[in-house]
C-alpha atoms as a PDB file:
ATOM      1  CA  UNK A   1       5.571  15.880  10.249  1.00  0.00           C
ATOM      2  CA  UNK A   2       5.453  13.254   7.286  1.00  0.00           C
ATOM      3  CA  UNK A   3       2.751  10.975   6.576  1.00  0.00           C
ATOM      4  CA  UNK A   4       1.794   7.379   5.186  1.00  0.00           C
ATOM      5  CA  UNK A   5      -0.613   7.254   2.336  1.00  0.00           C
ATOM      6  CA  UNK A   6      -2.433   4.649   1.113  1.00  0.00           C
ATOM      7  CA  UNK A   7      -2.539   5.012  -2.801  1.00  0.00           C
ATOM      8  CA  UNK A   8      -5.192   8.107  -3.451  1.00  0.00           C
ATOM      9  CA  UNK A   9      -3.465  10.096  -1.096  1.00  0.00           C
ATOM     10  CA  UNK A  10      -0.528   9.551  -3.011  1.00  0.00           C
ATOM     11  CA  UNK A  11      -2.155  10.016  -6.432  1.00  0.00           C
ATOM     12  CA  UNK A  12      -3.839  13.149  -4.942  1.00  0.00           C
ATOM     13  CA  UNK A  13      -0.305  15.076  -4.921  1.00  0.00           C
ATOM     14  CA  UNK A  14       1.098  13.527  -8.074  1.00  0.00           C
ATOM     15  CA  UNK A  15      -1.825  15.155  -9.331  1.00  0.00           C
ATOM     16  CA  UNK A  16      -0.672  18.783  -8.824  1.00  0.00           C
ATOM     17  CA  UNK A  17       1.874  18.096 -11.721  1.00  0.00           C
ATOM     18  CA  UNK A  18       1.505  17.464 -15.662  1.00  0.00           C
ATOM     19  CA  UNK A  19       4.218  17.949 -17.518  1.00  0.00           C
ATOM     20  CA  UNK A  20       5.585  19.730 -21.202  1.00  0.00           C
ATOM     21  CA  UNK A  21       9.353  19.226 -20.365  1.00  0.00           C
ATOM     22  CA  UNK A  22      10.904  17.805 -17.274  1.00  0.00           C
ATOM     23  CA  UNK A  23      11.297  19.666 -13.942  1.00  0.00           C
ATOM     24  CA  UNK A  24      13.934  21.330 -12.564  1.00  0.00           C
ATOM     25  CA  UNK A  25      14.032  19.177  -9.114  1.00  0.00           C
ATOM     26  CA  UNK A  26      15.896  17.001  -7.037  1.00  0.00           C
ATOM     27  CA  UNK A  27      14.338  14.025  -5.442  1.00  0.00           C
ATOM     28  CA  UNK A  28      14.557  13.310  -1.765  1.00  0.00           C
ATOM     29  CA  UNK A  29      15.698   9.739  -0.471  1.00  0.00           C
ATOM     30  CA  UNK A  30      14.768   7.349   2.098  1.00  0.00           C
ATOM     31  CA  UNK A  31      16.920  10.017   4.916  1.00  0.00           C
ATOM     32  CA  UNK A  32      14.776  12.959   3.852  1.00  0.00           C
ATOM     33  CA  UNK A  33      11.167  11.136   3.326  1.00  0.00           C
ATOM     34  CA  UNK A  34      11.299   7.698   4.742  1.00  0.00           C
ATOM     35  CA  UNK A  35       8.789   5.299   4.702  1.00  0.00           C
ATOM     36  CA  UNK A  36       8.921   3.194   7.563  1.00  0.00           C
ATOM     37  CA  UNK A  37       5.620   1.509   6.859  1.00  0.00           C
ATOM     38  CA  UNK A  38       5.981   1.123   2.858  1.00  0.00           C
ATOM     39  CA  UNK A  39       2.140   2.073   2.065  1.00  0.00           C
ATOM     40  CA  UNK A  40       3.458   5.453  -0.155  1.00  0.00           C
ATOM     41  CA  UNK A  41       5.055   8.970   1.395  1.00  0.00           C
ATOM     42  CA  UNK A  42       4.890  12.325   0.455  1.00  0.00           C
ATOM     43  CA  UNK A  43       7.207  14.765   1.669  1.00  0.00           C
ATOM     44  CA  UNK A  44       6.628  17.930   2.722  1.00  0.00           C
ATOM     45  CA  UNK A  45       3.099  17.255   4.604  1.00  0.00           C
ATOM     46  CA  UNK A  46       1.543  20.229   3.210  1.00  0.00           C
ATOM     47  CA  UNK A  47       1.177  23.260   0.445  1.00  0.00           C
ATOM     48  CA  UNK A  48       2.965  26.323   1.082  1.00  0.00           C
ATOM     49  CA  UNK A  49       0.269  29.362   0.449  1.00  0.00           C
ATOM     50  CA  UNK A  50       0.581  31.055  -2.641  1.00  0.00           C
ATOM     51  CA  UNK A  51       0.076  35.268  -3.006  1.00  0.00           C
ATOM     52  CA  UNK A  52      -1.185  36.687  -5.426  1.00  0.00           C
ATOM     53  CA  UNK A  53       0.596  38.553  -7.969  1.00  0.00           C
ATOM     54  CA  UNK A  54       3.956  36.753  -6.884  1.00  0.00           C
ATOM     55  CA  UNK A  55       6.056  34.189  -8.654  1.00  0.00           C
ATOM     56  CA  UNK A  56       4.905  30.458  -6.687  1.00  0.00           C
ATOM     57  CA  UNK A  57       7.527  27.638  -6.700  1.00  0.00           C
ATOM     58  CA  UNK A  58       7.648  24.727  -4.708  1.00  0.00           C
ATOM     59  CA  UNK A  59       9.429  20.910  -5.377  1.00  0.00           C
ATOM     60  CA  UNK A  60       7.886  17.196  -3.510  1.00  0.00           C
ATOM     61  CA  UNK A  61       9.113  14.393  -3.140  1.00  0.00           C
ATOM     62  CA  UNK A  62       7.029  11.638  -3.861  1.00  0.00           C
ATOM     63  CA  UNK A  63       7.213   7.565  -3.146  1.00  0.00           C
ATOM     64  CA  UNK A  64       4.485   5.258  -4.340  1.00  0.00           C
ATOM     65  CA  UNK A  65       2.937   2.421  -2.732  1.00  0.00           C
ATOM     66  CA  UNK A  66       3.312  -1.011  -3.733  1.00  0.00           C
ATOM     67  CA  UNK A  67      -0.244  -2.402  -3.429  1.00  0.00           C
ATOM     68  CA  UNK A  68      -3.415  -1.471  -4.897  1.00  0.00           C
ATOM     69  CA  UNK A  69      -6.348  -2.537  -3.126  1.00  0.00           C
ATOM     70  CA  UNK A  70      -9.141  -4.299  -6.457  1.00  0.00           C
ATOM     71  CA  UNK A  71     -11.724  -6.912  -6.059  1.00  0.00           C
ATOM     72  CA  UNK A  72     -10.848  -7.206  -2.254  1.00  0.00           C
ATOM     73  CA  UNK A  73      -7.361  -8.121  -2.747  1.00  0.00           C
ATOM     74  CA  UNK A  74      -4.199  -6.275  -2.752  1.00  0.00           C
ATOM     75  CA  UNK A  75      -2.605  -6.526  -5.981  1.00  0.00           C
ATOM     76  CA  UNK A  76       1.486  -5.402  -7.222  1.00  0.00           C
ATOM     77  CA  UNK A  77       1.225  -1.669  -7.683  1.00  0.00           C
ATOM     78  CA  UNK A  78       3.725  -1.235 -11.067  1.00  0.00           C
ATOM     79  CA  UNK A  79       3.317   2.466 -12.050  1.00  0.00           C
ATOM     80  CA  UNK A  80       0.477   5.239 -11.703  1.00  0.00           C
ATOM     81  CA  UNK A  81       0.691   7.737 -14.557  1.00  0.00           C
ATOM     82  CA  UNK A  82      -1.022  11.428 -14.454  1.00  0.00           C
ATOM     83  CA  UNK A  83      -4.363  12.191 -16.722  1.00  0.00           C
ATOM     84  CA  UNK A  84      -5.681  15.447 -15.553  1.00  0.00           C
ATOM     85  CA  UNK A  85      -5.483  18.260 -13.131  1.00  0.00           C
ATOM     86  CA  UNK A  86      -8.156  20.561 -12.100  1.00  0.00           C
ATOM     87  CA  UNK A  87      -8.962  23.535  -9.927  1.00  0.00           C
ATOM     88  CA  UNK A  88      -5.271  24.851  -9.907  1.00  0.00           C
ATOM     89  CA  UNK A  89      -5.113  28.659  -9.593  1.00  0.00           C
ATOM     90  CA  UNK A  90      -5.091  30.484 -13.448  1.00  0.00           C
ATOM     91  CA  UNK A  91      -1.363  31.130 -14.355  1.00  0.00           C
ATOM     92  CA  UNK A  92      -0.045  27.596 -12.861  1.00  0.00           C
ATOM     93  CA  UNK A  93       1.967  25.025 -14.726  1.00  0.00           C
ATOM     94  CA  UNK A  94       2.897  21.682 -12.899  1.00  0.00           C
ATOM     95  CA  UNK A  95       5.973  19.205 -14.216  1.00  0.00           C
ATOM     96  CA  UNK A  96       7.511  16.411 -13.076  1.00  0.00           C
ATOM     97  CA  UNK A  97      11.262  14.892 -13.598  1.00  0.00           C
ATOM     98  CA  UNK A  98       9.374  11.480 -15.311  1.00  0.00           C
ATOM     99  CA  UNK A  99       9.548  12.364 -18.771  1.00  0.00           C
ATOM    100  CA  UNK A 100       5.884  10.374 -19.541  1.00  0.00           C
ATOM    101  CA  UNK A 101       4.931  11.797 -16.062  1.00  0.00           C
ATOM    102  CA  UNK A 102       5.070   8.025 -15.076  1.00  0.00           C
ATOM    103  CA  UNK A 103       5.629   7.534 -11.075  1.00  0.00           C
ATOM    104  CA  UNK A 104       7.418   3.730 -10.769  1.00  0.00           C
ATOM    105  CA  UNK A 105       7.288   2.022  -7.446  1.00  0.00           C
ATOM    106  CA  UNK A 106      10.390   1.936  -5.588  1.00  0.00           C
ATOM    107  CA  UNK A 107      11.772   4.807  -6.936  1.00  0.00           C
ATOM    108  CA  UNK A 108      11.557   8.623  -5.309  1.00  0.00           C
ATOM    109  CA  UNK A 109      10.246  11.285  -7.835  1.00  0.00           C
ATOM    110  CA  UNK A 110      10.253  15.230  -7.056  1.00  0.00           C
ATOM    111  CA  UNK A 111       7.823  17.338  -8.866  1.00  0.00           C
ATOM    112  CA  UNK A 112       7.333  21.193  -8.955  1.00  0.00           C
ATOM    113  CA  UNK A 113       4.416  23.683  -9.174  1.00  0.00           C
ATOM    114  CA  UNK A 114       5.188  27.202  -9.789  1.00  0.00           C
ATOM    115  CA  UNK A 115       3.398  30.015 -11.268  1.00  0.00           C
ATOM    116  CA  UNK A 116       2.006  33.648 -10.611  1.00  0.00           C
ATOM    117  CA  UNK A 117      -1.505  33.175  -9.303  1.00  0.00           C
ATOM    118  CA  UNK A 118      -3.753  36.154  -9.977  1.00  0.00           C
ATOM    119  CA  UNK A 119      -6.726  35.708  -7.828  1.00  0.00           C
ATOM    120  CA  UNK A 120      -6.972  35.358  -4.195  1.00  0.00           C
ATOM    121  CA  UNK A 121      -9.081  31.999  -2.773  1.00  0.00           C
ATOM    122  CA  UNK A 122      -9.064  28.858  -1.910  1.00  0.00           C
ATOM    123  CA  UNK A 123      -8.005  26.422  -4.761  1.00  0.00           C
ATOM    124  CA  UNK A 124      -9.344  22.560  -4.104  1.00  0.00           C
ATOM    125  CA  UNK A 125      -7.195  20.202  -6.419  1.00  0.00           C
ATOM    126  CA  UNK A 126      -9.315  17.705  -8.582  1.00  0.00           C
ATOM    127  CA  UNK A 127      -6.811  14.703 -10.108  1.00  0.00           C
ATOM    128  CA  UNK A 128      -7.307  12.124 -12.880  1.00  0.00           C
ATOM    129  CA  UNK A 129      -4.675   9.410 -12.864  1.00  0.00           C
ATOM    130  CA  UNK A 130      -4.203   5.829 -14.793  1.00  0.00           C
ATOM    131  CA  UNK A 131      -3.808   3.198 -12.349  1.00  0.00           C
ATOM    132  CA  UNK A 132      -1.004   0.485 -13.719  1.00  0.00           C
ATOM    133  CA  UNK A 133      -0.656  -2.913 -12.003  1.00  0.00           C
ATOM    134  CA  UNK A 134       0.945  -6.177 -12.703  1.00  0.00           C
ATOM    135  CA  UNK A 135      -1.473  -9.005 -12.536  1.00  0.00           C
ATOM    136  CA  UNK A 136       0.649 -11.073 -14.180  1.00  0.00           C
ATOM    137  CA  UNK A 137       4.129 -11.701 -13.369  1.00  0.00           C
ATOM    138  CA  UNK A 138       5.655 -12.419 -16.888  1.00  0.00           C
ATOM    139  CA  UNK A 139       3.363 -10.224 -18.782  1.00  0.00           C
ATOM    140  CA  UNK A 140       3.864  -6.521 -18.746  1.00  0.00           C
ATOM    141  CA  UNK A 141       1.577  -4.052 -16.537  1.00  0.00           C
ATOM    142  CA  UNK A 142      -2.209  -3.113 -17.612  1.00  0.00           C
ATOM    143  CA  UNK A 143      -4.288  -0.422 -16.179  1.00  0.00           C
ATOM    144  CA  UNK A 144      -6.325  -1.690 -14.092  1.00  0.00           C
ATOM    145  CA  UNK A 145      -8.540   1.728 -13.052  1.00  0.00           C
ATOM    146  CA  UNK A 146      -8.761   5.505 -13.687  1.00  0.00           C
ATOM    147  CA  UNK A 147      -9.408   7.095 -10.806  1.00  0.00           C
ATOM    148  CA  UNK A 148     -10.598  11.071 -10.607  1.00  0.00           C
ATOM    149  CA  UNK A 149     -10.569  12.442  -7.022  1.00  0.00           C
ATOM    150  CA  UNK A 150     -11.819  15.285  -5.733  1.00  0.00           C
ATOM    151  CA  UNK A 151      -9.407  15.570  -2.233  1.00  0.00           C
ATOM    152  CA  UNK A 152      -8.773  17.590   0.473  1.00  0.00           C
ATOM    153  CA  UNK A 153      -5.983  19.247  -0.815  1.00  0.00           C
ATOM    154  CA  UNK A 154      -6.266  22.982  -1.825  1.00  0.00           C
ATOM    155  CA  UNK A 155      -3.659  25.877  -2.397  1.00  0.00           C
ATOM    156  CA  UNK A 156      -4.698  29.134  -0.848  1.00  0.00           C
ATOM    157  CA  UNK A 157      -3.896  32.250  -2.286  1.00  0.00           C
ATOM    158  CA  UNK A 158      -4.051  35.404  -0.462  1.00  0.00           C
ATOM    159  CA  UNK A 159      -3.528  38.800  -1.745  1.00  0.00           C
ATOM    160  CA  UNK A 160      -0.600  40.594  -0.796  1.00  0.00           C
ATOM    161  CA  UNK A 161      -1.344  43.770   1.230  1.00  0.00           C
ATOM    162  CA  UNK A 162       1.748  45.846  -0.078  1.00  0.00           C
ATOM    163  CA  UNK A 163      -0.186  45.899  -3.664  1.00  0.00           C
ATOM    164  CA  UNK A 164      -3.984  45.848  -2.934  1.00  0.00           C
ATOM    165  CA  UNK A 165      -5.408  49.370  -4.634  1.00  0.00           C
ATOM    166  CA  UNK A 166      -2.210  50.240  -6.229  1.00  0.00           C
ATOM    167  CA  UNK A 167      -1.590  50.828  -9.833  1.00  0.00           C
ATOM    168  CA  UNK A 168       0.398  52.369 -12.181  1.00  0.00           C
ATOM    169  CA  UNK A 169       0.408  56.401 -12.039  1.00  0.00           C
ATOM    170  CA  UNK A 170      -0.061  56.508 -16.142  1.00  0.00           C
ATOM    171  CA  UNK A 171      -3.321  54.416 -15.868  1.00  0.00           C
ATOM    172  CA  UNK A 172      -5.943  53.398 -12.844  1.00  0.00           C
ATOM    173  CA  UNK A 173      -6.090  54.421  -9.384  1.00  0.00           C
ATOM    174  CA  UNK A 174      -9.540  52.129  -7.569  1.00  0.00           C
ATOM    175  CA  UNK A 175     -11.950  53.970  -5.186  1.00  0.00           C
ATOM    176  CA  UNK A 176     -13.164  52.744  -2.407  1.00  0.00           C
ATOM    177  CA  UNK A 177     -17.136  51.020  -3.336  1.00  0.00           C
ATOM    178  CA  UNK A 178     -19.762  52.300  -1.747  1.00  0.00           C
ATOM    179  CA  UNK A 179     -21.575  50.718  -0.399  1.00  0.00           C
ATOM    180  CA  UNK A 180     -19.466  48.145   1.454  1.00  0.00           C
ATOM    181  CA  UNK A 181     -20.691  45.953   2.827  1.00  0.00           C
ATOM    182  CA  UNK A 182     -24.012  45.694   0.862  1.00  0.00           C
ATOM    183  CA  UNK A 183     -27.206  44.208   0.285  1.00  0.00           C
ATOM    184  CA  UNK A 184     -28.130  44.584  -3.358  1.00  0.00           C
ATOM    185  CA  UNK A 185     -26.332  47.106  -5.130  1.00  0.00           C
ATOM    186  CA  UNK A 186     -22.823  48.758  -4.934  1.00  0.00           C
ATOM    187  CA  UNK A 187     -20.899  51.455  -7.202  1.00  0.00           C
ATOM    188  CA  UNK A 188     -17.267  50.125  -7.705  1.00  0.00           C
ATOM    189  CA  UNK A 189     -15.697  53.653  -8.814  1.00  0.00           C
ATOM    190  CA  UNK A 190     -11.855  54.158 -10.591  1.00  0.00           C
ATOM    191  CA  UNK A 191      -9.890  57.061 -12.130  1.00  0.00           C
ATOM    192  CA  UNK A 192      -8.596  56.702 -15.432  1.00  0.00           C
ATOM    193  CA  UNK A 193      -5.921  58.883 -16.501  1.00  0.00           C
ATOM    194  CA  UNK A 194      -6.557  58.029 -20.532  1.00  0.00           C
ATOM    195  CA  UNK A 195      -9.659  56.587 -21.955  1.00  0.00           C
ATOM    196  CA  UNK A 196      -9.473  52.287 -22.401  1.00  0.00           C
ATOM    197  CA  UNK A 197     -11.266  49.423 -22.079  1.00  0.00           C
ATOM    198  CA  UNK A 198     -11.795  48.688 -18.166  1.00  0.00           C
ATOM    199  CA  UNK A 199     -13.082  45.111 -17.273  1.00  0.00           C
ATOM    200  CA  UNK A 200     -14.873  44.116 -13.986  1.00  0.00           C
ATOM    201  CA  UNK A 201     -14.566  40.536 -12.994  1.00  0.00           C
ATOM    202  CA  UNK A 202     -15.876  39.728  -9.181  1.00  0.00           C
ATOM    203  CA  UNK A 203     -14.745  36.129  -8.102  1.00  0.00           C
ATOM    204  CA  UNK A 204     -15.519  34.502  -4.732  1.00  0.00           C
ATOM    205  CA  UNK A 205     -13.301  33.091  -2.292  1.00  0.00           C
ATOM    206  CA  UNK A 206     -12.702  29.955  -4.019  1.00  0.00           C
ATOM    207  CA  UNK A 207     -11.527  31.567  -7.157  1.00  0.00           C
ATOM    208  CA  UNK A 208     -15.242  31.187  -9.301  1.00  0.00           C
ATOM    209  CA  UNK A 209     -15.902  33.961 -11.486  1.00  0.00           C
ATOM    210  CA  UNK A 210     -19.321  35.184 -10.778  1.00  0.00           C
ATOM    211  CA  UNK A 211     -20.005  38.004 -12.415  1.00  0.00           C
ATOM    212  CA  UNK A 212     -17.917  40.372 -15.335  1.00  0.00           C
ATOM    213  CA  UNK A 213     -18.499  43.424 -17.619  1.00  0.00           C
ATOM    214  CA  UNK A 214     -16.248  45.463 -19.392  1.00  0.00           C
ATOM    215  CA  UNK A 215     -16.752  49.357 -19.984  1.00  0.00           C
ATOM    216  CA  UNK A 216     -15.336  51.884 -22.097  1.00  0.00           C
ATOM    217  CA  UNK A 217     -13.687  54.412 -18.974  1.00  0.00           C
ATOM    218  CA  UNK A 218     -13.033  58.433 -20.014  1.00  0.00           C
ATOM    219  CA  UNK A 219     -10.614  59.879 -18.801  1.00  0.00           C
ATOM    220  CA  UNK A 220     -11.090  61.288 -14.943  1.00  0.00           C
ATOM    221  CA  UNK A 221     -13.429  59.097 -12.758  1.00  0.00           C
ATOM    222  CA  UNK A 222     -15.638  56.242 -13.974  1.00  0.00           C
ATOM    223  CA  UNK A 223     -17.720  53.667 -12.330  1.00  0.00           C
ATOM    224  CA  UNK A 224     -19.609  50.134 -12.385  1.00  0.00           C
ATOM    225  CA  UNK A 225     -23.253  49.718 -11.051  1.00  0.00           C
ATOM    226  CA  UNK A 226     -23.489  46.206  -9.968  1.00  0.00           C
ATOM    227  CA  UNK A 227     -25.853  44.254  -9.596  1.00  0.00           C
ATOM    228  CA  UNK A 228     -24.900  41.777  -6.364  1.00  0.00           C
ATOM    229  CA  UNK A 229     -28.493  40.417  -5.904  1.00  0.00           C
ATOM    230  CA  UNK A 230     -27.942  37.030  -7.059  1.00  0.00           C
ATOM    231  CA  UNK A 231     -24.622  36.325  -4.989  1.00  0.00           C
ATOM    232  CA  UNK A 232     -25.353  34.521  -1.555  1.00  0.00           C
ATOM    233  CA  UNK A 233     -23.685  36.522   1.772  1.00  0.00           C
ATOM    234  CA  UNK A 234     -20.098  36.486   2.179  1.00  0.00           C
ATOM    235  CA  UNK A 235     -16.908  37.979   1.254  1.00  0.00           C
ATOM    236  CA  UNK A 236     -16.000  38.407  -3.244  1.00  0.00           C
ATOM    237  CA  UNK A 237     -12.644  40.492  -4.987  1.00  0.00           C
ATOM    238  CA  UNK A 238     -13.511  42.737  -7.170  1.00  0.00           C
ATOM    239  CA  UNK A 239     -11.037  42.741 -10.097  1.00  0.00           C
ATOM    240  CA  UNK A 240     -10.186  45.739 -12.401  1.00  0.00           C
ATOM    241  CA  UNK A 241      -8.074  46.343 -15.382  1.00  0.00           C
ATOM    242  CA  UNK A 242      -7.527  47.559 -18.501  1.00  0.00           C
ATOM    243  CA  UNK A 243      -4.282  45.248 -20.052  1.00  0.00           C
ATOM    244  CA  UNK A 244      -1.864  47.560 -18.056  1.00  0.00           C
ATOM    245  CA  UNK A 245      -2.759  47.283 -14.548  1.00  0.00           C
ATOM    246  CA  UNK A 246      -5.068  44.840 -12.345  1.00  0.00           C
ATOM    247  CA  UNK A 247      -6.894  46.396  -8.904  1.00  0.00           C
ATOM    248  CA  UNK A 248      -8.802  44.824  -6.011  1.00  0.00           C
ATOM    249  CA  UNK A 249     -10.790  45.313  -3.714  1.00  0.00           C
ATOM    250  CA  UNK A 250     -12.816  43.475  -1.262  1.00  0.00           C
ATOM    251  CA  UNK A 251     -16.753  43.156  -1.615  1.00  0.00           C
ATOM    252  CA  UNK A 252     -18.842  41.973   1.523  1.00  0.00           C
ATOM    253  CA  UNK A 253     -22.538  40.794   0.879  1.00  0.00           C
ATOM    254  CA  UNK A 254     -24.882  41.313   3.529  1.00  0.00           C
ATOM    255  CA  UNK A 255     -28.185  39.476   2.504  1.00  0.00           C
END
């Protein structure tokens, strides 16, 4: 189902997308995304998930809204232009087809994420954009705020169950850590078939890095001690590699 948006929802999704070079999209129209009630659309409603270790691409259509709400009024909307994007998942790009990544009123934009996340979590989308009004009819448009929203829009990216504990024959294989689930301490154990550099990263679920430490492995089985006192209960990925392949596994704090 589509939905009217008053301005920050729209900025919120124009804020998925910066752009180097303009995207390979085409816009929708007034059939595909109407806007019956001219306050902004954005077409489709919501992010498709994202999994992890596979290629992400998705176009919108997007529609701004003529008025601004400042000092109490509604003022003529003239253009909204993208500063900043945080909290997308590592590996992400975002473009638009607006060379200057410059969304005019009136006229239907598409814009397209796409990248290969590599961590699993809930990603919640912080924007920065340059507000752009005309307060003046025969003088040209001046920004008039810069707003940075922290919205309810997130990506989630989930791992995908085909590749969890597999690697490459010629270089890790993960064992399973024991214990799990556990209260202070667990033994994340691998197999290395040639000695390397082996790297432990444990994120939560929203994609924070919490703890890492890298290792130099032997060949034939290895391990980490860590240390999960600090970390509050729940659910954390533990990530391993060595350049040549990547391995999770799931971590459950108790206490």
């Amino acid at each position: 189902m589509r939905k009217s948006l008053h301005l920050l929802s729209c900025l919120v999704i124009t804020g998925l997308f910066s752009t180097v070079s303009w995207a390979q999209c085409t816009p929708g129209d007034a059939t595909t995304c109407p806007d019956p009630e001219e306050n902004g659309q954005v077409c489709p409603d919501s992010l498709q998930g994202a999994i992890a270790g596979h290629l992400y691409s998705q176009a919108f259509t997007i529609l701004a809204p003529p008025g601004y709400p400042y000092n109490g009024d509604t003022i003529l909307l003239d253009h909204i232009t993208l500063k900043n994007v945080a909290g997308l998942p590592e590996g992400f790009t975002w473009q638009s087809n607006s060379p200057d990544n410059e969304f005019m009123v009136g006229t239907y934009y598409c814009v397209l994420l796409e990248g290969t996340p590599a961590v699993a979590g809930i990603y919640p989308l912080h924007i920065t954009v340059d507000v752009f009004a005309k307060l003046f009819p025969t003088l040209p448009p001046i920004l008039v705020a810069t707003v940075t929203d922290s919205t309810s829009l997130f990506i989630t990216v989930k791992w995908d169950p085909n590749t969890i504990e597999e690697s490459s024959p010629s270089s890790l294989s993960l064992l399973a850590p024991r214990p799990n689930p556990f209260s202070g301490h667990t033994r994340i154990g691998f197999y290395a078939r040639d000695p390397s550099e082996v790297r432990l990263d444990v994120y939560d679920l929203v994609g924070q890095l919490r703890y890492t430490e890298t290792i130099r492995a032997r060949q034939g089985d290895n391990h980490f001690d860590f240390d999960g006192t600090p970390l509050a209960k729940g659910t954390y990925i533990a990530r391993v590699s060595n350049g040549f392949s990547v391995l999770t596994s799931q971590l459950i704090k108790t206490d």
